[in-house]
PDB file of N, CA and C in Angstrom:
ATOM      1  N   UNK A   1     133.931 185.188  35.851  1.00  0.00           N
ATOM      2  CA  UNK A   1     134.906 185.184  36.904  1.00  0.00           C
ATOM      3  C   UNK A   1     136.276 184.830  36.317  1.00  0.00           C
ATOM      4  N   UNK A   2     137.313 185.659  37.035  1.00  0.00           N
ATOM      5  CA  UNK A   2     138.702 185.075  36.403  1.00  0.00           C
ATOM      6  C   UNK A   2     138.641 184.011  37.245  1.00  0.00           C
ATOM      7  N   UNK A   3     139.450 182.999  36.190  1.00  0.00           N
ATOM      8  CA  UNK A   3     140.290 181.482  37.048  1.00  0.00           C
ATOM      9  C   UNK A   3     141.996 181.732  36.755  1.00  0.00           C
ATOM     10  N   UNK A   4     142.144 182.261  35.868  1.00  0.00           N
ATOM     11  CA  UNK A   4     144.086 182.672  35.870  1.00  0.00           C
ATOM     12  C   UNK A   4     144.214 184.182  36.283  1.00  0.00           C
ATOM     13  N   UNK A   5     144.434 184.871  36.862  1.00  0.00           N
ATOM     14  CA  UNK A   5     145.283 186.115  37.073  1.00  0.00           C
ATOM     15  C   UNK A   5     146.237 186.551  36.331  1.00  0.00           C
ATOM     16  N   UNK A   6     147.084 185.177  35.860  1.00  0.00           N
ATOM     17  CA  UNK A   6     148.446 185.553  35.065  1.00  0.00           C
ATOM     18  C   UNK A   6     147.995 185.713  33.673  1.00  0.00           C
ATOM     19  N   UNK A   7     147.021 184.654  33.421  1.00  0.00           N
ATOM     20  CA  UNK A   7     146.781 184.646  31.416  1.00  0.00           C
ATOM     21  C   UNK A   7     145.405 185.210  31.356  1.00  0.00           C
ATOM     22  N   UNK A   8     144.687 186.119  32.470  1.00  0.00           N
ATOM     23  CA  UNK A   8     143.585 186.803  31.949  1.00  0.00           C
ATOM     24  C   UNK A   8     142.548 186.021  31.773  1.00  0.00           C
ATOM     25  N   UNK A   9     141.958 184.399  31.794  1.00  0.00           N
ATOM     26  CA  UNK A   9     141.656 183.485  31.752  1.00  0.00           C
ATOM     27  C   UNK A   9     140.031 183.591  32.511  1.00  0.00           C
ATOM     28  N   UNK A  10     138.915 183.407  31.481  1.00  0.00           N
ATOM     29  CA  UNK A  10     138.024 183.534  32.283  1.00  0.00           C
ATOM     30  C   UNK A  10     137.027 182.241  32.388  1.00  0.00           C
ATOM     31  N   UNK A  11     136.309 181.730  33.464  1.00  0.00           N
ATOM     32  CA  UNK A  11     135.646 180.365  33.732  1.00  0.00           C
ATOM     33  C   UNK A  11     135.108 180.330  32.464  1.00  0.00           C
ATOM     34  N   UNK A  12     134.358 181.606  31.789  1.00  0.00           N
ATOM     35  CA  UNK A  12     133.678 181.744  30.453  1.00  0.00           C
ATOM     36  C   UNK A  12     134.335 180.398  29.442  1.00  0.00           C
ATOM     37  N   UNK A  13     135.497 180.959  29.061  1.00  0.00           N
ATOM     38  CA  UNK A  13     136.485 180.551  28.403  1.00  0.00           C
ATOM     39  C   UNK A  13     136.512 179.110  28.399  1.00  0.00           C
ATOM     40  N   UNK A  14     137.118 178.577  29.754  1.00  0.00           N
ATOM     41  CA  UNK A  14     137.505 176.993  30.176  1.00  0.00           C
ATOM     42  C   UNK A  14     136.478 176.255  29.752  1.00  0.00           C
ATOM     43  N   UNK A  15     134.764 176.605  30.036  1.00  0.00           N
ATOM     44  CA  UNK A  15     133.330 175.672  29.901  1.00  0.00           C
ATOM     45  C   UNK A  15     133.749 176.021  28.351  1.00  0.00           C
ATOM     46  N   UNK A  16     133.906 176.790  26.963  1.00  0.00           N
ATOM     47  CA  UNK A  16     134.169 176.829  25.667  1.00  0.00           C
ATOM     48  C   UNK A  16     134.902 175.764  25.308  1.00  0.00           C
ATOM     49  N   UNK A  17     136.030 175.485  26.283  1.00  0.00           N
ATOM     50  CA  UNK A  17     137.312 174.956  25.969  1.00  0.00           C
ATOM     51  C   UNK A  17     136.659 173.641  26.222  1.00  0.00           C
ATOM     52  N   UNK A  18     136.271 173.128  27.369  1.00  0.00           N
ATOM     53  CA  UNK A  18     135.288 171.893  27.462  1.00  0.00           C
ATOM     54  C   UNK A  18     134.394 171.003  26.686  1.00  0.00           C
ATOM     55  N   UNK A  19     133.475 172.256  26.446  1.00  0.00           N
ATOM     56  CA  UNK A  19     132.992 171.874  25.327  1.00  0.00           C
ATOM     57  C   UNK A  19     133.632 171.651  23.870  1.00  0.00           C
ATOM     58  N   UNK A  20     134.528 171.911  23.566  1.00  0.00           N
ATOM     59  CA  UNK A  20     135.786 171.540  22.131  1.00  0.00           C
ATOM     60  C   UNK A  20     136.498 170.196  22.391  1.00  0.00           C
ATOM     61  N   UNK A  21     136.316 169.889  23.530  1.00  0.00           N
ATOM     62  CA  UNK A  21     137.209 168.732  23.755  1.00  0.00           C
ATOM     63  C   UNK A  21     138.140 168.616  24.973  1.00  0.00           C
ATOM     64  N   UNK A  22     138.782 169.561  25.432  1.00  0.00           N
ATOM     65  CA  UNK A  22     139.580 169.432  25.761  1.00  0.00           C
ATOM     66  C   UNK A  22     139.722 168.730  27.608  1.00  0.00           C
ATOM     67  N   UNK A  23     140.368 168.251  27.378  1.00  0.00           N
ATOM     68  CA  UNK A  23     140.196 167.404  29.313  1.00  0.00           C
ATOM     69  C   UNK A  23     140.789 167.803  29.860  1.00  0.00           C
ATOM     70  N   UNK A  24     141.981 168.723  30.101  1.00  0.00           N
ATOM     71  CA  UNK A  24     142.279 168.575  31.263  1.00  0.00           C
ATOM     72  C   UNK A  24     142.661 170.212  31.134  1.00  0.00           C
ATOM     73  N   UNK A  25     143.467 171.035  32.307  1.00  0.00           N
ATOM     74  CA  UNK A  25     143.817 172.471  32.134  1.00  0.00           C
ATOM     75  C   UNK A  25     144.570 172.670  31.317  1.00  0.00           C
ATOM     76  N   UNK A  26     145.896 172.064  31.444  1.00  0.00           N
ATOM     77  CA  UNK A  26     146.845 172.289  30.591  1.00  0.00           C
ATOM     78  C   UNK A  26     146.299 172.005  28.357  1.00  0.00           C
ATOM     79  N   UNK A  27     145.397 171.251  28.778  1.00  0.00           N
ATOM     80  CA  UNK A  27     145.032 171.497  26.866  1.00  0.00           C
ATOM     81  C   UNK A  27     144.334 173.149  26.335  1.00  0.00           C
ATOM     82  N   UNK A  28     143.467 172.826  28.250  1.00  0.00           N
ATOM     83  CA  UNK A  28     142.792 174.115  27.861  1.00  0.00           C
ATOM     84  C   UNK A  28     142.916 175.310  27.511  1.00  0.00           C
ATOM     85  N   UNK A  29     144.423 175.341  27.754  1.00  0.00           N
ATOM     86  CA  UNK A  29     145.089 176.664  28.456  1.00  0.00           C
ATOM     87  C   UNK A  29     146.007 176.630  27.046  1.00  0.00           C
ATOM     88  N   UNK A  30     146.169 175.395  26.738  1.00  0.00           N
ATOM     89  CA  UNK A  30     146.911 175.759  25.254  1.00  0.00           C
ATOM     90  C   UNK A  30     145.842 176.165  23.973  1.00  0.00           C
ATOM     91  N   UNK A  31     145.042 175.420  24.269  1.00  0.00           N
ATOM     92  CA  UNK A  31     143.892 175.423  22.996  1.00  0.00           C
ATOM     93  C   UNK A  31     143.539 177.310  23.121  1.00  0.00           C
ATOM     94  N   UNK A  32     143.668 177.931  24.284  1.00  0.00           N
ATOM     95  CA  UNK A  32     143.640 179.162  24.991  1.00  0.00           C
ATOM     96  C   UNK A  32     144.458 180.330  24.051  1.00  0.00           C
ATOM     97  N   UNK A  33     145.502 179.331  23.372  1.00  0.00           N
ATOM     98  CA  UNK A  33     146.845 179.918  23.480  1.00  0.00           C
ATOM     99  C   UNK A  33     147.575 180.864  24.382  1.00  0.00           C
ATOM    100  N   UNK A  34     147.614 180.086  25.810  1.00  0.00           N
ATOM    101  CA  UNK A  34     148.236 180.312  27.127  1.00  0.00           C
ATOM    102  C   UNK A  34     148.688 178.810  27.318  1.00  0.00           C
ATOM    103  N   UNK A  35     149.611 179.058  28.793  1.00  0.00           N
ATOM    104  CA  UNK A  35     149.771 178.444  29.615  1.00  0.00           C
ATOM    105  C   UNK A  35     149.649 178.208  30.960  1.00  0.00           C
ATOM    106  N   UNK A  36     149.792 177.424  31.376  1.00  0.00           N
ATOM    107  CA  UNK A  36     150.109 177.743  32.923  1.00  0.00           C
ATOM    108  C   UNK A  36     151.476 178.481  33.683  1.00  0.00           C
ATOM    109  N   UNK A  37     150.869 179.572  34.525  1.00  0.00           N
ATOM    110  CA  UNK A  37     152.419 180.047  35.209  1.00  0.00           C
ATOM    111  C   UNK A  37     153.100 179.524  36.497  1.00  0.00           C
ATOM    112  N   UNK A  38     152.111 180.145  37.547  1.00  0.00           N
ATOM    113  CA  UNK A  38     152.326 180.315  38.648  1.00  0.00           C
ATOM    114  C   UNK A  38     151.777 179.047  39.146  1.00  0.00           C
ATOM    115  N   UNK A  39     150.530 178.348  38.701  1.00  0.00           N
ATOM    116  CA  UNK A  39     149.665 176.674  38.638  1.00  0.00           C
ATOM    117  C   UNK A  39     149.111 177.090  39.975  1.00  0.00           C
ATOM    118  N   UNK A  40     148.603 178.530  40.843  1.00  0.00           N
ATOM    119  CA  UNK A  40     147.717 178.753  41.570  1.00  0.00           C
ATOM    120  C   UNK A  40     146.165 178.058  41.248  1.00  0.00           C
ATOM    121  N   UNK A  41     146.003 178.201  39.985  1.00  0.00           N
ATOM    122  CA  UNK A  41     144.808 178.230  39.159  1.00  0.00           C
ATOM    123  C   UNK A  41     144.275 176.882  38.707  1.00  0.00           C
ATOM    124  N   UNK A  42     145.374 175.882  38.540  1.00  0.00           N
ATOM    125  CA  UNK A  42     144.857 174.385  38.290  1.00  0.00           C
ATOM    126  C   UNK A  42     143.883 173.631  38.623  1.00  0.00           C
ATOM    127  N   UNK A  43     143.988 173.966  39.870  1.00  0.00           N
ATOM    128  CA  UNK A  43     142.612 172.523  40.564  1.00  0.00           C
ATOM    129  C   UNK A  43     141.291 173.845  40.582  1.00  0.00           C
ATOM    130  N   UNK A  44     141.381 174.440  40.000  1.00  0.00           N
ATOM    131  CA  UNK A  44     140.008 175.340  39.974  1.00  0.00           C
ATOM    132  C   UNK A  44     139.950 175.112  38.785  1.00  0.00           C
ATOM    133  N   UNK A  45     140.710 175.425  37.909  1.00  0.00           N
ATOM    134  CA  UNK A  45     140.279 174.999  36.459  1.00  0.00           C
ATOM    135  C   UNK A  45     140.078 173.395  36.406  1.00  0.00           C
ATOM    136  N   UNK A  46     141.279 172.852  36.563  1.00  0.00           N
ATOM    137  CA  UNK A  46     140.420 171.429  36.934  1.00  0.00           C
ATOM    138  C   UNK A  46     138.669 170.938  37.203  1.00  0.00           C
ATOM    139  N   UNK A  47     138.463 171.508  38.047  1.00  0.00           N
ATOM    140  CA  UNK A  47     137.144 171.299  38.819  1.00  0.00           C
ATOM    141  C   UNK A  47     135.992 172.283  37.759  1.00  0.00           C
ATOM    142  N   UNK A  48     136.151 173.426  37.143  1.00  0.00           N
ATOM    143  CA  UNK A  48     135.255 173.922  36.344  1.00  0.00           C
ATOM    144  C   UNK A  48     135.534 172.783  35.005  1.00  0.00           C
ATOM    145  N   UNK A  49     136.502 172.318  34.261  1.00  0.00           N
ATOM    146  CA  UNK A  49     136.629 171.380  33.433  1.00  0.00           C
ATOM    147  C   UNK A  49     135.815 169.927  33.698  1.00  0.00           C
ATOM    148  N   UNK A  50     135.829 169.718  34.795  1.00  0.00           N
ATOM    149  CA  UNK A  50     134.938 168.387  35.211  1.00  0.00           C
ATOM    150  C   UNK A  50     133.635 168.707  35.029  1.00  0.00           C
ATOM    151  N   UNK A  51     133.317 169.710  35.850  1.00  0.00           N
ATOM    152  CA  UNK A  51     131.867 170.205  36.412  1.00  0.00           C
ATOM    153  C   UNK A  51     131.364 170.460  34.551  1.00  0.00           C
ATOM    154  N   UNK A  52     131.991 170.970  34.169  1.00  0.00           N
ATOM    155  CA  UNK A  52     131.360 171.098  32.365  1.00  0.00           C
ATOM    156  C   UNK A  52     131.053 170.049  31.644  1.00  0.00           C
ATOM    157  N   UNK A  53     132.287 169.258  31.829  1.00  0.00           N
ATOM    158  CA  UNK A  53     132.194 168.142  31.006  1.00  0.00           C
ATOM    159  C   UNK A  53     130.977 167.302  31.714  1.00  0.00           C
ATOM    160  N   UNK A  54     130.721 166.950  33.013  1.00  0.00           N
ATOM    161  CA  UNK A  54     129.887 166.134  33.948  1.00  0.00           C
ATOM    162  C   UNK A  54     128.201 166.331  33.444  1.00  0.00           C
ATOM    163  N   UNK A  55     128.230 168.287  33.031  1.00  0.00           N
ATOM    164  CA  UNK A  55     126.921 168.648  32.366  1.00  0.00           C
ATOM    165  C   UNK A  55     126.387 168.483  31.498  1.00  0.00           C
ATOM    166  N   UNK A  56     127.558 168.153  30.407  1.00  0.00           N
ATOM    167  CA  UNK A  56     127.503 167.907  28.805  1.00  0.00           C
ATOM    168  C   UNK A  56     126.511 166.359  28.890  1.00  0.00           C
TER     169      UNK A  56
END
Protein backbone atom coordinates (compact mmCIF):
# COMPACT_ATOMS: atom_id res chain seq x y z
CA UNK A 1 0.00 0.00 0.00
CA UNK A 2 1.21 3.58 -0.66
CA UNK A 3 1.59 5.76 2.64
CA UNK A 4 3.19 9.01 0.61
CA UNK A 5 1.58 9.93 -2.75
CA UNK A 6 4.21 12.63 -3.10
CA UNK A 7 7.59 10.37 -2.52
CA UNK A 8 6.06 7.09 -3.94
CA UNK A 9 6.55 5.65 -0.41
CA UNK A 10 5.35 2.25 0.28
CA UNK A 11 4.14 0.72 4.02
CA UNK A 12 6.66 -2.08 2.50
CA UNK A 13 9.39 0.36 2.82
CA UNK A 14 8.57 2.24 6.38
CA UNK A 15 8.32 -1.67 8.37
CA UNK A 16 12.33 -1.93 6.40
CA UNK A 17 12.99 1.44 7.70
CA UNK A 18 11.78 0.24 11.28
CA UNK A 19 13.41 -2.43 11.36
CA UNK A 20 17.07 -0.37 10.66
CA UNK A 21 16.32 1.75 13.39
CA UNK A 22 14.69 4.37 12.61
CA UNK A 23 11.79 6.02 15.05
CA UNK A 24 10.06 8.29 13.86
CA UNK A 25 8.74 9.40 9.95
CA UNK A 26 10.83 12.02 9.32
CA UNK A 27 14.23 9.58 9.81
CA UNK A 28 12.35 7.26 7.84
CA UNK A 29 11.70 9.24 5.05
CA UNK A 30 15.29 10.44 5.07
CA UNK A 31 16.98 7.09 5.58
CA UNK A 32 14.27 6.74 2.32
CA UNK A 33 16.17 9.40 0.76
CA UNK A 34 12.84 11.47 0.72
CA UNK A 35 11.10 13.76 2.67
CA UNK A 36 8.11 14.90 3.83
CA UNK A 37 5.89 17.29 1.55
CA UNK A 38 2.51 17.90 1.87
CA UNK A 39 2.74 15.85 5.88
CA UNK A 40 -0.85 14.30 4.69
CA UNK A 41 1.03 11.05 5.33
CA UNK A 42 2.63 11.46 8.91
CA UNK A 43 0.40 10.05 11.49
CA UNK A 44 -0.07 7.00 9.13
CA UNK A 45 3.43 6.55 8.84
CA UNK A 46 3.70 7.30 12.35
CA UNK A 47 1.30 4.56 13.38
CA UNK A 48 2.82 1.83 10.77
CA UNK A 49 6.38 2.89 12.51
CA UNK A 50 4.94 2.07 16.01
CA UNK A 51 2.86 -0.90 15.00
CA UNK A 52 6.48 -2.39 13.56
CA UNK A 53 8.53 -1.45 16.05
CA UNK A 54 5.66 -2.76 18.90
CA UNK A 55 6.14 -6.32 16.74
CA UNK A 56 9.82 -6.42 16.77
Amino acid sequence: MIVCVCNNIRETELREAAKTGCRTACQSYKALGHRAKCGQCIRFARSILNEARDAA
